[in-house]
N, C-alpha and C. Protein backbone atom coordinates (compact mmCIF):
# COMPACT_ATOMS: atom_id res chain seq x y z
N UNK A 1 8.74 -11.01 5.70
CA UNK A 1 8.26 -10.50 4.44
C UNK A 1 7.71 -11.67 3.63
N UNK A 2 6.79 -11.43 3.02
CA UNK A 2 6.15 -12.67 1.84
C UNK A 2 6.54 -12.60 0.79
N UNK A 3 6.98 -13.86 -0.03
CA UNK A 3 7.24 -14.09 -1.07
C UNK A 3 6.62 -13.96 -2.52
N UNK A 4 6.90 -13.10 -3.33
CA UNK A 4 6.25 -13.10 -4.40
C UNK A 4 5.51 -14.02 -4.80
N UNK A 5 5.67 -15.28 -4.53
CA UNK A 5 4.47 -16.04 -5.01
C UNK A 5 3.33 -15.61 -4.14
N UNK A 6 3.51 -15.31 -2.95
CA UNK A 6 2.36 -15.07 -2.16
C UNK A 6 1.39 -13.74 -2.57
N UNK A 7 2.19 -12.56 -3.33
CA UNK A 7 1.70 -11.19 -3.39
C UNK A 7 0.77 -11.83 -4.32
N UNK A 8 0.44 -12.57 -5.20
CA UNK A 8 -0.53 -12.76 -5.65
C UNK A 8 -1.51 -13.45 -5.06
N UNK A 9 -1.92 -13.78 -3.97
CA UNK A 9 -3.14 -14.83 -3.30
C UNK A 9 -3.09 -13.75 -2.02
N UNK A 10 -2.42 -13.12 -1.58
CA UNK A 10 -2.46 -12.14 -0.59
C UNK A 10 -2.33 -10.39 -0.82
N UNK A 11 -2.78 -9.83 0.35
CA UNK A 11 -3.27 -8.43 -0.13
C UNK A 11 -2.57 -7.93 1.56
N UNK A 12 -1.87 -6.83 1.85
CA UNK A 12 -1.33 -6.33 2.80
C UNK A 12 -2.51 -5.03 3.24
N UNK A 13 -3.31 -5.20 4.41
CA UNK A 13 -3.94 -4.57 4.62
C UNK A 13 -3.36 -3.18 5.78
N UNK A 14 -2.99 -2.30 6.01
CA UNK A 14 -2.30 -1.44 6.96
C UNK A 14 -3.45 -0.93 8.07
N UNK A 15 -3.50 -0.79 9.23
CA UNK A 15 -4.51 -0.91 10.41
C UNK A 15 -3.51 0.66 10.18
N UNK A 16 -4.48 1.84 9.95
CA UNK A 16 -4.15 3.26 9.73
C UNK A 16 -3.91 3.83 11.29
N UNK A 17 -4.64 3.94 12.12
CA UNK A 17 -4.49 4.01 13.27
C UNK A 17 -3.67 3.56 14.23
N UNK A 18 -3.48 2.56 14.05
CA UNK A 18 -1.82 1.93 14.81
C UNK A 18 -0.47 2.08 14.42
N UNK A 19 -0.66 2.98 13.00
CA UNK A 19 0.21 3.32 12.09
C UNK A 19 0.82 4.51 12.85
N UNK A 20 -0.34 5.41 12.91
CA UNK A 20 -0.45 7.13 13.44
C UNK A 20 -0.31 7.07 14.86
N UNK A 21 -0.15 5.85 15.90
CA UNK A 21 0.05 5.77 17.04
C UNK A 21 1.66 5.41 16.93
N UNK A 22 2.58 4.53 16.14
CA UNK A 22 3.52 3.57 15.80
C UNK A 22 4.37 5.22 15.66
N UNK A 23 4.27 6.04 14.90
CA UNK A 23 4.63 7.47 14.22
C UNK A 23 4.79 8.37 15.44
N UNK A 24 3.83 8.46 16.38
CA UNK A 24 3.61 9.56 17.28
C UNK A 24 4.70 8.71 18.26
N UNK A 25 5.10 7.31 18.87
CA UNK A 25 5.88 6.54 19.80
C UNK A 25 7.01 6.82 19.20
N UNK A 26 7.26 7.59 17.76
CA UNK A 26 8.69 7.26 17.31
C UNK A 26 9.78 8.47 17.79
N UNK A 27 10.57 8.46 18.97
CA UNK A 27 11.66 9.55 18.97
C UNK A 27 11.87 10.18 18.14
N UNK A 28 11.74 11.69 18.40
CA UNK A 28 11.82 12.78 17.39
C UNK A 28 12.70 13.69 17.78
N UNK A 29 14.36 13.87 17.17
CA UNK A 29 15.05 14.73 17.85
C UNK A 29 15.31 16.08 16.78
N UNK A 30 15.16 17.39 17.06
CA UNK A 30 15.12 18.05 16.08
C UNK A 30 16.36 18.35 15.09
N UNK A 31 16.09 18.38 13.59
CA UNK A 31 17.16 18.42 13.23
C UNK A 31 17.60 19.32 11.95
N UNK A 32 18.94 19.67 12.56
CA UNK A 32 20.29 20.89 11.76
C UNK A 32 20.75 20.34 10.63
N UNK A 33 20.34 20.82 9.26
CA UNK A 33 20.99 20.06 8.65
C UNK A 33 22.91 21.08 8.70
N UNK A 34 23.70 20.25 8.30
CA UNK A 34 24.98 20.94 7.92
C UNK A 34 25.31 20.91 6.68
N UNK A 35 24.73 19.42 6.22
CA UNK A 35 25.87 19.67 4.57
C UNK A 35 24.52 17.99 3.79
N UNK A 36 24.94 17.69 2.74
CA UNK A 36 24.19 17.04 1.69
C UNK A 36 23.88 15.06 2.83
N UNK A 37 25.21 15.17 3.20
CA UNK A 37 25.36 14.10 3.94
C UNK A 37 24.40 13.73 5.03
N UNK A 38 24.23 14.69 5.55
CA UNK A 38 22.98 14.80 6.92
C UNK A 38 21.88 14.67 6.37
N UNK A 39 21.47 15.24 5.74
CA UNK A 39 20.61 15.56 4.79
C UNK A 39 19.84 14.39 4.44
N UNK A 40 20.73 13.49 3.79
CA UNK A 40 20.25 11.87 3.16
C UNK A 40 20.71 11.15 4.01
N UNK A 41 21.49 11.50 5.28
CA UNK A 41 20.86 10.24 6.57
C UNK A 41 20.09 10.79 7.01
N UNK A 42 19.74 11.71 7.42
CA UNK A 42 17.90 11.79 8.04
C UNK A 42 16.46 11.42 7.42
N UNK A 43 16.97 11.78 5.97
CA UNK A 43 15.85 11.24 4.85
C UNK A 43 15.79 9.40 5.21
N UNK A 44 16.97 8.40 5.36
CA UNK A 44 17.01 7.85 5.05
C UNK A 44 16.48 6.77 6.54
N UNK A 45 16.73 7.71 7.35
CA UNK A 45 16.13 7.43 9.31
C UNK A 45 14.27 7.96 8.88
N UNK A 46 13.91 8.24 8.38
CA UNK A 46 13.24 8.79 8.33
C UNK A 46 11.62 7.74 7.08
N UNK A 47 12.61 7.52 6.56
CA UNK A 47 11.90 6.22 5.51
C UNK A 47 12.09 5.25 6.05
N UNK A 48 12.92 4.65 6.84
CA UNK A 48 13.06 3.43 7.54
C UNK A 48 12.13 3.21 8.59
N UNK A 49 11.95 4.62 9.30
CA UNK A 49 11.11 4.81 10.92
C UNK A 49 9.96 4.48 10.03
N UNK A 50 9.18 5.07 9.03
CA UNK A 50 7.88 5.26 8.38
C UNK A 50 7.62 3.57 7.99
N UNK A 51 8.69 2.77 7.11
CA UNK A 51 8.17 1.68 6.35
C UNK A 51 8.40 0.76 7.72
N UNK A 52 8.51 0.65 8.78
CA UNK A 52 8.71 -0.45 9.70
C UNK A 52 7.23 -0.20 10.24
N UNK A 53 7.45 0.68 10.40
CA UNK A 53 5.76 1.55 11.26
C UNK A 53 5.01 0.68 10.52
N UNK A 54 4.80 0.98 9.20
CA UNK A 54 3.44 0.08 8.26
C UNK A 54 3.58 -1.17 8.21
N UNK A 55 4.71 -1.80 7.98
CA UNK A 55 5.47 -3.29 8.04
C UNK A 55 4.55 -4.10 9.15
N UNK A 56 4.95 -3.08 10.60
CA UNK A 56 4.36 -3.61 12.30
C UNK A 56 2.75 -3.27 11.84
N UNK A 57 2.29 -2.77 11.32
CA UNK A 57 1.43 -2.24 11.94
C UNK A 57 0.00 -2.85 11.27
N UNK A 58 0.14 -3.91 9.97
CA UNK A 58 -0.91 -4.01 9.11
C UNK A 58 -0.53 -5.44 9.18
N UNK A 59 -1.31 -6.32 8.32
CA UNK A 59 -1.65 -7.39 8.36
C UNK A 59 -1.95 -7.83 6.39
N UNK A 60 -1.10 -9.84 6.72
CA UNK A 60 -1.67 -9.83 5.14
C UNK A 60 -2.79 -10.62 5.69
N UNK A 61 -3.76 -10.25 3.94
CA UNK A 61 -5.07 -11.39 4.13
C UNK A 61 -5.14 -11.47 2.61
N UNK A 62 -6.08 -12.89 2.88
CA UNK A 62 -6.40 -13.51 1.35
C UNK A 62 -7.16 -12.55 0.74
N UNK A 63 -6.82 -12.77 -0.60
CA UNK A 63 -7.35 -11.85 -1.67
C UNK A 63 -8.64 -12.80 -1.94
N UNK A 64 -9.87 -11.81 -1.80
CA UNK A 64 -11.17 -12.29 -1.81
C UNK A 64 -11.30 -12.49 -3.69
N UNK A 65 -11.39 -13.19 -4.27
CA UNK A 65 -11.68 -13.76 -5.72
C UNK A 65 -12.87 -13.48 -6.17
N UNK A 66 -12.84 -13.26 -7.10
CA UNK A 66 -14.22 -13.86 -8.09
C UNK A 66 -14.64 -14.91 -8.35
N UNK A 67 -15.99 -15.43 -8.32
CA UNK A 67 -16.32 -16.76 -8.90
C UNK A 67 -17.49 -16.78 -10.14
N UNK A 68 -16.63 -15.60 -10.66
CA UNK A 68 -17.86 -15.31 -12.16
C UNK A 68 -17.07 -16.82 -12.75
N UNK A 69 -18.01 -17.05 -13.56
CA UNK A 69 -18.05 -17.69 -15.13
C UNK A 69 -17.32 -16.63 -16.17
N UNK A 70 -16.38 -17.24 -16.60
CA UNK A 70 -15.72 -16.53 -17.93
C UNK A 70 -16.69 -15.78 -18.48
N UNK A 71 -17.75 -16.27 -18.79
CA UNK A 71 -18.99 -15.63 -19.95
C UNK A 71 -19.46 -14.56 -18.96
N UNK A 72 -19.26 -14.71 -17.82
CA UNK A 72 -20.40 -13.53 -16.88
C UNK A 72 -19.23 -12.37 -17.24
N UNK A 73 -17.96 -12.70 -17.34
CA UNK A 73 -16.96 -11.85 -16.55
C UNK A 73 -16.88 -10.94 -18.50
N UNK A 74 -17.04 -12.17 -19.48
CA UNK A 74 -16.67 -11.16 -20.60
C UNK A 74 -17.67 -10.00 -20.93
N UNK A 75 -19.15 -10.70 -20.52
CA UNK A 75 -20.49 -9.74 -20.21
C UNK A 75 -20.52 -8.55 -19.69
N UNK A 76 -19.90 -8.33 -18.25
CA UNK A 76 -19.36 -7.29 -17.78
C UNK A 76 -18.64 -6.36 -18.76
N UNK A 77 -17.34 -6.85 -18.86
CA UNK A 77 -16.29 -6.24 -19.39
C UNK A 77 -16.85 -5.29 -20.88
N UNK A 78 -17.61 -6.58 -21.47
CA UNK A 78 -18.74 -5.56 -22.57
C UNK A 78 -19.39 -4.45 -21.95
N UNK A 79 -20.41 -4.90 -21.25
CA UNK A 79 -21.13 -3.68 -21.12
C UNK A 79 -20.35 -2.42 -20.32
N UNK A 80 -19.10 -2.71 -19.95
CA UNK A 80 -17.99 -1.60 -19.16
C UNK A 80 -17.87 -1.25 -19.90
N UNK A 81 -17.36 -1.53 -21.12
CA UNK A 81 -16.65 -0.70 -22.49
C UNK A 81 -17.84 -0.02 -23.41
N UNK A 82 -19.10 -0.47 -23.00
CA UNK A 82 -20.53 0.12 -24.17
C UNK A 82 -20.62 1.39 -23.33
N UNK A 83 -20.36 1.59 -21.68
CA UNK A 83 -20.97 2.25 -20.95
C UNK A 83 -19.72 3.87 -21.21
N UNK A 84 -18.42 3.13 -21.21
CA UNK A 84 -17.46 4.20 -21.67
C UNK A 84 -17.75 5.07 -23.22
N UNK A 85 -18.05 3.90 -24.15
CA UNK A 85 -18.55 4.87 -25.08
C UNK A 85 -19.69 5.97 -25.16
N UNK A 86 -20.34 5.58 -24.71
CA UNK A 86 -21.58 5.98 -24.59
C UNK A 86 -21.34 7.53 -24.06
N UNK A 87 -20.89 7.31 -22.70
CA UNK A 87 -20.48 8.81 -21.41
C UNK A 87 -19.28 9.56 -22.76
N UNK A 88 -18.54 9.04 -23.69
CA UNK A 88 -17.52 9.34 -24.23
C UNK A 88 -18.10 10.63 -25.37
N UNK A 89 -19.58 10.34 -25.48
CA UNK A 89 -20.41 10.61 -27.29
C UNK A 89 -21.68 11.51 -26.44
């Protein structure tokens, strides 16, 4: 797992397809519930099988940046907010 300092310079990309292959390989036995207990261990087999699947199955990569100029980036941000009013009126 990566370290919070990292979630910011990195981005977890999930390969969807190896996900839905990872899901379909996973033993599936059908199941009775009896009482509250079963219930929230299968939920809980069940979120574990799913988040390992995505865990295996995706990849981190660098977070691609901006290399605006402050002034380009406040330029934008203006004309984002002229363009909201505008569609708003």
């Amino acid at each position: 797992m990566v370290s919070r300092l990292n979630d910011a310079t990195k981005v977890f990309t999930p390969h969807w397809k190896n996900f839905q292959n990872e899901i379909v390989r996973n033993n599936y036995m059908p199941f009775d519930p009896h009482n509250g207990e079963a219930i929230e261990t299968e939920i809980q087999k069940f979120t574990t099988d799913h988040k390992t699947a995505h865990d295996n199955t995706g990849k981190w990569n660098d977070k691609i940046g901006e290399d605006f100029s402050d002034e380009i980036r406040d330029q934008t941000q203006i004309r984002n907010r002229l363009n909201k009013v505008s569609q708003l009126t």
